[in-house]
N, C-alpha and C. Protein backbone atom coordinates (compact mmCIF):
# COMPACT_ATOMS: atom_id res chain seq x y z
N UNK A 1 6.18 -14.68 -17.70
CA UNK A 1 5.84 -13.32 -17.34
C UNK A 1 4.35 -13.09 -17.59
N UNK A 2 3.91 -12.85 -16.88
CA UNK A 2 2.56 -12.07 -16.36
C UNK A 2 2.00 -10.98 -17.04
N UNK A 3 1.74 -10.56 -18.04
CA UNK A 3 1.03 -9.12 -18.88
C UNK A 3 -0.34 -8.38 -18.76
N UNK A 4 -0.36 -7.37 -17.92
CA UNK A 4 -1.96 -7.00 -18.52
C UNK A 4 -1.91 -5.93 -19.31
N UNK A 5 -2.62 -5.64 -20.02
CA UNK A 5 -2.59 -4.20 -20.84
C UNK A 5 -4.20 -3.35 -20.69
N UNK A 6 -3.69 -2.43 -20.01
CA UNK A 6 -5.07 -1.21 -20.32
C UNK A 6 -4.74 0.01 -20.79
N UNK A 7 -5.65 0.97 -20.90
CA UNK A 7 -5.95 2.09 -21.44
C UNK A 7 -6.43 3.05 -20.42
N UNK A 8 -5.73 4.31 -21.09
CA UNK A 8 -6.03 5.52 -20.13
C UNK A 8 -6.32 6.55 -21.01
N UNK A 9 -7.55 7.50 -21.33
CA UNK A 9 -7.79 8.35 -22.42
C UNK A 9 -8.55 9.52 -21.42
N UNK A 10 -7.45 10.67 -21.88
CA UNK A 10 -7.83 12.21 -21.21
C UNK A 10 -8.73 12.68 -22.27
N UNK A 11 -9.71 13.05 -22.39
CA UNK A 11 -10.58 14.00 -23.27
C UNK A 11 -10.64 15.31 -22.39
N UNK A 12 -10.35 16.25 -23.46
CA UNK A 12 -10.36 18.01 -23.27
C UNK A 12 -11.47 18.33 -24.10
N UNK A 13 -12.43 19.54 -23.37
CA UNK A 13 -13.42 20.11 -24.15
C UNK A 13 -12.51 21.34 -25.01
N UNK A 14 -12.16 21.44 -26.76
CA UNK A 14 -11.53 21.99 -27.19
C UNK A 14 -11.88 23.63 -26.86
N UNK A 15 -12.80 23.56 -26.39
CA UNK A 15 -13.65 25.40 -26.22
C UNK A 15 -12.79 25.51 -24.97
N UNK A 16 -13.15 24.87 -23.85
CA UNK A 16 -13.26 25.38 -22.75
C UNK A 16 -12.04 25.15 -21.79
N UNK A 17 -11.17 23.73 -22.57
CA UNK A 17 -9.64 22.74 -22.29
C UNK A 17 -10.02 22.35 -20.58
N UNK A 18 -11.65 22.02 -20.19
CA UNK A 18 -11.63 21.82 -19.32
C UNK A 18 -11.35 20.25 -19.41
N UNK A 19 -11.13 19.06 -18.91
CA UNK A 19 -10.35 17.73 -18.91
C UNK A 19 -11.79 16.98 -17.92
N UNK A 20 -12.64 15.77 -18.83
CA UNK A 20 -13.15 14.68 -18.07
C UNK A 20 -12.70 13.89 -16.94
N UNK A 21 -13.01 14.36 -16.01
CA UNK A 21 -12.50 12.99 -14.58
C UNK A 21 -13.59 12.22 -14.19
N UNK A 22 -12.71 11.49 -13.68
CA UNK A 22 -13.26 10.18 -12.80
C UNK A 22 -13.27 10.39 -11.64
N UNK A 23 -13.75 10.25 -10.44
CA UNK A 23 -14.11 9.79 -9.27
C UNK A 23 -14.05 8.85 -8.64
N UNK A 24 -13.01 7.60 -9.32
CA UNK A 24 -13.72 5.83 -8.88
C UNK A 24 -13.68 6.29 -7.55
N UNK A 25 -14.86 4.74 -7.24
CA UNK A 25 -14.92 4.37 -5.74
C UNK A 25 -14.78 3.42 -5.79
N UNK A 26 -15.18 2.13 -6.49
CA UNK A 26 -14.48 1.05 -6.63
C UNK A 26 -12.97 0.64 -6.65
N UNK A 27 -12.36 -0.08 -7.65
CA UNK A 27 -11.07 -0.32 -7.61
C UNK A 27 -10.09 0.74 -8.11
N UNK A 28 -9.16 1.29 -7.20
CA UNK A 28 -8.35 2.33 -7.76
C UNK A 28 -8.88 3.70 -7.28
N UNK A 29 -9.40 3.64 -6.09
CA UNK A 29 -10.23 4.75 -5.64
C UNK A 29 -10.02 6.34 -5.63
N UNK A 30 -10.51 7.34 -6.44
CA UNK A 30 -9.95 8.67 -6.67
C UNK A 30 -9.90 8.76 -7.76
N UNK A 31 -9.03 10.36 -8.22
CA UNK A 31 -9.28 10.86 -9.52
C UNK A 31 -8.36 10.27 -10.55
N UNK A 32 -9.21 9.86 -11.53
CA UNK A 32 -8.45 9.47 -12.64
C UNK A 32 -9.18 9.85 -13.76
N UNK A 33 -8.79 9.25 -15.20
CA UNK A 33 -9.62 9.15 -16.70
C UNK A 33 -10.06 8.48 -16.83
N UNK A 34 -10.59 8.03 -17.50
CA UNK A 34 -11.32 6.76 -18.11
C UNK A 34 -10.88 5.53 -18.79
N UNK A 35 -10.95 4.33 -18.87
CA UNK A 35 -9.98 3.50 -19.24
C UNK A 35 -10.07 2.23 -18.75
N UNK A 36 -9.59 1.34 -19.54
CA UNK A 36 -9.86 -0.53 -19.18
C UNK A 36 -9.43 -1.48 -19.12
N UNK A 37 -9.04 -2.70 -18.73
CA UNK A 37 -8.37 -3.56 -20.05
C UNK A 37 -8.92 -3.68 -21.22
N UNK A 38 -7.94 -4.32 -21.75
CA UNK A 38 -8.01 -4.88 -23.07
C UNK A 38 -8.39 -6.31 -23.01
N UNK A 39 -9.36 -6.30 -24.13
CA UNK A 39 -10.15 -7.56 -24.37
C UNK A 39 -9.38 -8.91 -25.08
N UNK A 40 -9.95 -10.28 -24.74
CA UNK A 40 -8.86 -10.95 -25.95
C UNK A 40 -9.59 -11.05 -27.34
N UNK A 41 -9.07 -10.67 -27.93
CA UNK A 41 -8.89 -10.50 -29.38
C UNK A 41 -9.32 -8.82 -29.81
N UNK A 42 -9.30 -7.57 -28.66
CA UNK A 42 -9.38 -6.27 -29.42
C UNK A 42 -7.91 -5.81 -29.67
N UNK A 43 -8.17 -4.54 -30.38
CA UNK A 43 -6.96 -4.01 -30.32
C UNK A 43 -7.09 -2.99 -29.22
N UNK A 44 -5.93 -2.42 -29.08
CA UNK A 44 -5.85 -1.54 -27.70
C UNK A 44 -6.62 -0.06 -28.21
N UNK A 45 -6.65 0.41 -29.67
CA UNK A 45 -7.48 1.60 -30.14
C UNK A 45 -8.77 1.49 -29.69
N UNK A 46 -9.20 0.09 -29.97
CA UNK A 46 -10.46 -0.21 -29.75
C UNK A 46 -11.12 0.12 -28.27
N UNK A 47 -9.80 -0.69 -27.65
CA UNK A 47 -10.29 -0.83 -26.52
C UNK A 47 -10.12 0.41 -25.31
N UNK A 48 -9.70 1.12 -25.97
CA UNK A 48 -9.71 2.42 -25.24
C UNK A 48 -11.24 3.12 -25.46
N UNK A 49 -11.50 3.19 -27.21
CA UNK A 49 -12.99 3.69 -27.37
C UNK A 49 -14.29 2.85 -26.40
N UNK A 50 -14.29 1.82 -26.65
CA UNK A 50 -14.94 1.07 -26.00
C UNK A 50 -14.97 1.64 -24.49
N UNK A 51 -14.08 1.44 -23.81
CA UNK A 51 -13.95 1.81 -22.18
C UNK A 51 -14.50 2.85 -22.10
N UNK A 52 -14.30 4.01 -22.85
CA UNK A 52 -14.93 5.42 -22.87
C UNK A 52 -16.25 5.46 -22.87
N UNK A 53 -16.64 4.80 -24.02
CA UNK A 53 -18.34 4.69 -24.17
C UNK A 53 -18.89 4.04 -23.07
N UNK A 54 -18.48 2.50 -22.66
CA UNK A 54 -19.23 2.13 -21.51
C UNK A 54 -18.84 3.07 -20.17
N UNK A 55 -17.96 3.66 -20.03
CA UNK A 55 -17.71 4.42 -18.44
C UNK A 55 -18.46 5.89 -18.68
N UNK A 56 -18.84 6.44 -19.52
CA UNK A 56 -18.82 8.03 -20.03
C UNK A 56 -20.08 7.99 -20.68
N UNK A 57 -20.67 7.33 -21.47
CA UNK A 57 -21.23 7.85 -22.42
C UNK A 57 -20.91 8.42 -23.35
N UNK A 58 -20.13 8.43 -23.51
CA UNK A 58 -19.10 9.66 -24.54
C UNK A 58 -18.77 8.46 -25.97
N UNK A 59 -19.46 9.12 -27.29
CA UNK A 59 -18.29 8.13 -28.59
C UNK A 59 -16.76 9.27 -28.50
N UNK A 60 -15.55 8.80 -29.05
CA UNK A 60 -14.70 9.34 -28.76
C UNK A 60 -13.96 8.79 -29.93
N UNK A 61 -12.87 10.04 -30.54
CA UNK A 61 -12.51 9.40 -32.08
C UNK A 61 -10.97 10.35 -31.75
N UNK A 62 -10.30 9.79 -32.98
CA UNK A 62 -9.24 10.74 -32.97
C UNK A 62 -8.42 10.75 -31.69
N UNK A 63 -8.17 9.27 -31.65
CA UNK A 63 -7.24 9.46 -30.49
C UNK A 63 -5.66 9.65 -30.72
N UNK A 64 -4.69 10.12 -29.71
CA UNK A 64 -4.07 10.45 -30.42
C UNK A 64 -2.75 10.06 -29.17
N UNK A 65 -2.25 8.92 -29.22
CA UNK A 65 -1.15 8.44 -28.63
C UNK A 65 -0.23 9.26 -27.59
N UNK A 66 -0.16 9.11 -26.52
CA UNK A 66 0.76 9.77 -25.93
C UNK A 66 1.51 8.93 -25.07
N UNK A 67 1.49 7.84 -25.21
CA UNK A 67 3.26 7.05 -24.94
C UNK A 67 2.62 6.06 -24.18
N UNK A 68 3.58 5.42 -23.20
CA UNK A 68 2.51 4.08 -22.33
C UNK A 68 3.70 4.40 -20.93
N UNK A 69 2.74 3.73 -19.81
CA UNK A 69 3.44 3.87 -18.85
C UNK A 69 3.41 2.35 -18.10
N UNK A 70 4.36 1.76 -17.86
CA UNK A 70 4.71 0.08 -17.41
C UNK A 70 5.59 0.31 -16.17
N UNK A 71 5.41 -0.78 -15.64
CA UNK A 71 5.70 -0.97 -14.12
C UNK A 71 5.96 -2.16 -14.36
N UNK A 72 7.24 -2.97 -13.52
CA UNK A 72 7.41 -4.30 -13.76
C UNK A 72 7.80 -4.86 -12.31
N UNK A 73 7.12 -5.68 -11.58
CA UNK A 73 7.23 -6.34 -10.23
C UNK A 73 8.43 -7.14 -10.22
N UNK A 74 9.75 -6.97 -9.59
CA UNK A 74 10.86 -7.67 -9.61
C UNK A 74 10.67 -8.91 -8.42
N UNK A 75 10.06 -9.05 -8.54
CA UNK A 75 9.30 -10.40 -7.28
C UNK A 75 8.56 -11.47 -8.24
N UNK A 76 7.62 -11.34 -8.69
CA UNK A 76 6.78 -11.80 -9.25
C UNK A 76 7.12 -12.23 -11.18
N UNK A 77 7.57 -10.98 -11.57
CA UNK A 77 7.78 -10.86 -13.25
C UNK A 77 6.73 -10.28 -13.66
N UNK A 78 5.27 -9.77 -12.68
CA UNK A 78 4.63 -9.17 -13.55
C UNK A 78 4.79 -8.07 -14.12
N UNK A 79 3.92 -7.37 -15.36
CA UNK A 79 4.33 -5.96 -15.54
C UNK A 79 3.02 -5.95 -16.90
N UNK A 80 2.45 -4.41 -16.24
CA UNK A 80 1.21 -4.23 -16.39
C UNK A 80 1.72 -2.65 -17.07
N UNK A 81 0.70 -2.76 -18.11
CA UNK A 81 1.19 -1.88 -19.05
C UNK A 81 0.08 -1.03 -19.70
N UNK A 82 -0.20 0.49 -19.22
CA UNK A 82 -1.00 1.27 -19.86
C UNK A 82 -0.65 2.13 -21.30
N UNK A 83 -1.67 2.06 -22.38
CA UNK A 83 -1.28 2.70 -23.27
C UNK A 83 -2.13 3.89 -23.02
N UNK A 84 -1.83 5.44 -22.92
CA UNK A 84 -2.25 6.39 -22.78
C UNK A 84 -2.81 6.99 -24.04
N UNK A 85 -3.90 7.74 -24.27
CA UNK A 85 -4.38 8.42 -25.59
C UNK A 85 -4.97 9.61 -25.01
N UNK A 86 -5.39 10.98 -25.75
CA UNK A 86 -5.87 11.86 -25.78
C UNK A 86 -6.84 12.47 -26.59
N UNK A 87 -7.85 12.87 -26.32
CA UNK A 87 -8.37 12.96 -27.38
C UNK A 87 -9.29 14.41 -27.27
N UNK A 88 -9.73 15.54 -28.24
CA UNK A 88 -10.45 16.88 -27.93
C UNK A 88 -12.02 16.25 -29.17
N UNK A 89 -11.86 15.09 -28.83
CA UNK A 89 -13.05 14.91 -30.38
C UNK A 89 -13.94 14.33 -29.57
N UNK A 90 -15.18 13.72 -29.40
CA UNK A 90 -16.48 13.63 -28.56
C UNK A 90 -17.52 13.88 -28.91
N UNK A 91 -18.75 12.91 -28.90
CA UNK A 91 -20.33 13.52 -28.92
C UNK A 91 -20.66 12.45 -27.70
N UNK A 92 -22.20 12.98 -27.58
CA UNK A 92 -23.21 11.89 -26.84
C UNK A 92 -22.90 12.90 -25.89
N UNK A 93 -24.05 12.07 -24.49
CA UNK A 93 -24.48 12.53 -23.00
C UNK A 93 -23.78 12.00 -21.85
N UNK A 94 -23.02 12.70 -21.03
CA UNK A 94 -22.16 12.38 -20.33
C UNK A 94 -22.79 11.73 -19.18
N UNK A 95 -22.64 10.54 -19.09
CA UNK A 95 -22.94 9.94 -17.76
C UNK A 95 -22.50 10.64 -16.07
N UNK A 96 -23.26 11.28 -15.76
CA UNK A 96 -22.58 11.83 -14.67
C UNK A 96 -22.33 10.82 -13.60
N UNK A 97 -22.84 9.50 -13.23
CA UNK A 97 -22.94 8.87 -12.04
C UNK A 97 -22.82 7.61 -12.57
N UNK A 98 -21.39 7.09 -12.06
CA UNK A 98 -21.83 4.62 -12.90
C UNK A 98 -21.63 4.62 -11.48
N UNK A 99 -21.72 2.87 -11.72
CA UNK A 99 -20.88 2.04 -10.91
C UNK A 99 -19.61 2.39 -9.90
N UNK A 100 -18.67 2.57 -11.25
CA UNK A 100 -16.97 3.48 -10.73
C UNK A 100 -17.31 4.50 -9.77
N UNK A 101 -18.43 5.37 -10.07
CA UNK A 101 -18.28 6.72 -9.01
C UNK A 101 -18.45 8.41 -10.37
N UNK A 102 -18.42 9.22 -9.65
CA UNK A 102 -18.70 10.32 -10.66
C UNK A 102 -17.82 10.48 -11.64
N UNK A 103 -18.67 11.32 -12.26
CA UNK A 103 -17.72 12.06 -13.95
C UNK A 103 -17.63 13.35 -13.82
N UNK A 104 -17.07 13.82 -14.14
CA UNK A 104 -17.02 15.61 -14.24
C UNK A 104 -16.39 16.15 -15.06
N UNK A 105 -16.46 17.62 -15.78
CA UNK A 105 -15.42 18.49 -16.38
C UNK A 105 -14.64 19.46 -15.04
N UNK A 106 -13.53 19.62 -15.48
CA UNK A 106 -12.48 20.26 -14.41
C UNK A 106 -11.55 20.62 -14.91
N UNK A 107 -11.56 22.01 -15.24
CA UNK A 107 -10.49 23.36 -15.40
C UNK A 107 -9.04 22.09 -15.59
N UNK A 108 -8.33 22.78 -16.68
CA UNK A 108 -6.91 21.33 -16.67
C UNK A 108 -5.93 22.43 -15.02
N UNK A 109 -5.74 23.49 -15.07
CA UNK A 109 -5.30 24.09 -14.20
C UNK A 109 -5.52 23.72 -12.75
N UNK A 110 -6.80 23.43 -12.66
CA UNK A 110 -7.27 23.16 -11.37
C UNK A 110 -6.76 21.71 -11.39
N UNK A 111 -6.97 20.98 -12.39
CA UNK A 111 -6.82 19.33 -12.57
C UNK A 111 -4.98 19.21 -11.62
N UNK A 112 -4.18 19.92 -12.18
CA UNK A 112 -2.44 20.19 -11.92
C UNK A 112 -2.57 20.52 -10.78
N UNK A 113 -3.16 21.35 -10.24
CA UNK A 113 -2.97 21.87 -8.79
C UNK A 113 -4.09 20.96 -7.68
N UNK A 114 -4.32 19.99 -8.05
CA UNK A 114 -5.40 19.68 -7.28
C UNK A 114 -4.39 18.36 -6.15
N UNK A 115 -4.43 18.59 -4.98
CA UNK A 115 -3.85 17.76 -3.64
C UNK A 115 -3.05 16.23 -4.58
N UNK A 116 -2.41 15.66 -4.48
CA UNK A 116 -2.37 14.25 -5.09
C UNK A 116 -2.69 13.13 -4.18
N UNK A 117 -3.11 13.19 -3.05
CA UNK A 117 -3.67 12.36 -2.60
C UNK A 117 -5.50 12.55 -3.19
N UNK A 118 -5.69 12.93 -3.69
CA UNK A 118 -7.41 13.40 -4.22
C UNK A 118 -7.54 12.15 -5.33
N UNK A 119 -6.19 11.79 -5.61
CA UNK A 119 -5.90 10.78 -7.20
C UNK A 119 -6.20 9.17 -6.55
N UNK A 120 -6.25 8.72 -8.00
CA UNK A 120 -5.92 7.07 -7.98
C UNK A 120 -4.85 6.89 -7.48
N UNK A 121 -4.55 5.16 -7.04
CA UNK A 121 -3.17 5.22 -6.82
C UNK A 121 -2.43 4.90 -8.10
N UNK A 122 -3.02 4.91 -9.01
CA UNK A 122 -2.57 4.62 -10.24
C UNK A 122 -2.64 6.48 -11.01
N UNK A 123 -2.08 7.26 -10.63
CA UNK A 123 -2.56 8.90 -11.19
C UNK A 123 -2.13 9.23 -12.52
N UNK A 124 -2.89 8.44 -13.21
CA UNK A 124 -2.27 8.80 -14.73
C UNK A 124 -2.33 10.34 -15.38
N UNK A 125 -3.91 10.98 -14.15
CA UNK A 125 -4.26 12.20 -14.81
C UNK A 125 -3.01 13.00 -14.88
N UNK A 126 -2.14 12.64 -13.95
CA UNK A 126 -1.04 13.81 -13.50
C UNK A 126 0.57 13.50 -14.35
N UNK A 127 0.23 12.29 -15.00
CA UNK A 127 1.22 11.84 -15.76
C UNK A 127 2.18 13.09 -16.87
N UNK A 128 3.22 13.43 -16.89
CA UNK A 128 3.60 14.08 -18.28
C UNK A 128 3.41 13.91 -19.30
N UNK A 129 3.06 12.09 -19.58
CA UNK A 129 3.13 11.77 -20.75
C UNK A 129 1.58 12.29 -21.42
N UNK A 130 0.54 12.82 -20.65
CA UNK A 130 -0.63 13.95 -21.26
C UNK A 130 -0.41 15.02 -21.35
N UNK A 131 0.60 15.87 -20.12
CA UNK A 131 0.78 17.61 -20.41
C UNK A 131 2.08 18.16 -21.13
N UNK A 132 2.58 17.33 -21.34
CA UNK A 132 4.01 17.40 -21.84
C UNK A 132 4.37 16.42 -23.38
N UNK A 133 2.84 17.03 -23.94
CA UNK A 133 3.42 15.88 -25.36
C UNK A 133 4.39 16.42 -26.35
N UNK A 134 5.25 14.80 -26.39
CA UNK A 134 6.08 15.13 -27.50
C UNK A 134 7.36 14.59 -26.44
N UNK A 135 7.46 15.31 -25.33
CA UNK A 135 8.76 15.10 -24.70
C UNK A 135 8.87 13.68 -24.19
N UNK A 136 8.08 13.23 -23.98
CA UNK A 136 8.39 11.62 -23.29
C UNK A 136 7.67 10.53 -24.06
N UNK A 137 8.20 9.80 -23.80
CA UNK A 137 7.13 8.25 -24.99
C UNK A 137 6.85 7.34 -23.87
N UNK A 138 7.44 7.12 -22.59
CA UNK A 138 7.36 6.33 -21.73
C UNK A 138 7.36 6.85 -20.50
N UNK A 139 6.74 6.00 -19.40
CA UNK A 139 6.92 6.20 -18.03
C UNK A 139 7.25 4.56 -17.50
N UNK A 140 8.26 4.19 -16.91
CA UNK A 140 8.38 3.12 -16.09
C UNK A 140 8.97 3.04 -14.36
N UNK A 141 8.51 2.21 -14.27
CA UNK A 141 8.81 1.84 -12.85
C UNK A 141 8.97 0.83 -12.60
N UNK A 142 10.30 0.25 -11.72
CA UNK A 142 10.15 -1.31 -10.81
C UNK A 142 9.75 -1.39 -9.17
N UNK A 143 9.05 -2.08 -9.42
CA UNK A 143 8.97 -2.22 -7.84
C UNK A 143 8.42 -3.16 -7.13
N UNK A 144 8.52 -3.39 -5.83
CA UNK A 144 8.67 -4.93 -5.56
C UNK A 144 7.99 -4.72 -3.67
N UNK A 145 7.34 -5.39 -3.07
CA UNK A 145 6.78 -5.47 -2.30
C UNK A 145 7.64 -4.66 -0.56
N UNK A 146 8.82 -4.74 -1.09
CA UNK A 146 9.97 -4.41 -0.12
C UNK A 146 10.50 -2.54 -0.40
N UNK A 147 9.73 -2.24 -1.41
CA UNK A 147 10.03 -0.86 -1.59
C UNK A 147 9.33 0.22 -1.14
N UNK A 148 9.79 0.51 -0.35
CA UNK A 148 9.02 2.15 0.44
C UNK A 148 8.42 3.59 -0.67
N UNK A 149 10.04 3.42 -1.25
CA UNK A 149 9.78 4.80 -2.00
C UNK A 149 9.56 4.05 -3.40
N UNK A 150 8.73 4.64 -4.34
CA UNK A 150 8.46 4.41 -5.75
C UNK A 150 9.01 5.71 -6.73
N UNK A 151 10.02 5.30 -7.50
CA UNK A 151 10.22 6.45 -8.47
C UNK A 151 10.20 6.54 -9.88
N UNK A 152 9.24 7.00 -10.44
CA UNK A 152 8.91 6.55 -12.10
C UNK A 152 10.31 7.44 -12.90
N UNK A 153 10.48 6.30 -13.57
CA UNK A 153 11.59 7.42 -15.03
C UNK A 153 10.93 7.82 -15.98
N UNK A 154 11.09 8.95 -16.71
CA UNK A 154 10.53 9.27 -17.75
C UNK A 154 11.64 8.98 -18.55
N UNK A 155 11.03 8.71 -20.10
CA UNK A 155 11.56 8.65 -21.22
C UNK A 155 11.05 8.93 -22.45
């Protein structure tokens, strides 16, 4: 079996609960958070801070777990596995423009109501396991090259 593991970390401005996005234009094109793989030999805490600082500019502390979401390819055996974190803690200068594509702050309200085709195809922003903490620890999915419809379970 096949494993990758990355990271997905929502930061909220605690004043304003407006929520950091992404823009990629590169891989995964559209709105998402910020986030990476994991390195060999980090831990995944790490490697969530890390991703933040190089994509954001942002140091980022106090993260604070909100479940993981895995997908497992019944074709293949792969299954790729995000650990999600949250965090309202932050200093430094926000990179407005990388590589990936823009950064922004955005109303969490507007973030919920915003088209879902506007997202990654990976839309973690829209995940429960960030607006709904406490109620779910997991999101999974199978799916396999022959499947039309995709339907995540929560748990």
């Amino acid at each position: 079996m096949n494993v990758e593991l990355v990271t997905c970390v929502m930061i909220q401005n605690p004043e304003t609960k407006d929520v950091l996005v992404q823009n990629r234009k590169r891989k995964y094109p559209g709105y998402s958070f910020p986030g990476g793989h994991v390195e060999r030999g980090e831990s995944v805490y790490d490697c969530a801070v890390r991703e933040v600082r190089e994509e954001t500019g942002l140091d980022v502390k106090g993260l604070e777990s909100c479940g993981l979401v895995h997908w497992a390819n019944t074709e293949t055996d792969e299954r790729y596995i995000c650990f999600m974190y949250k965090t309202t803690q932050y200093n430094g200068a926000l990179i407005a423009q990388t590589d990936e594509g823009e950064q922004f702050w955005l109303d969490i309200d507007a973030l919920l109501a915003t088209p879902e085709e506007k997202f990654s195809s990976i839309h973690y922003a829209l995940s429960p396991l960030f607006h709904e903490t406490g109620k779910y620890s997991e999101a999974f999915l199978l799916w396999s090259s022959e499947d039309e419809r995709y339907e995540w379970s929560y748990r």
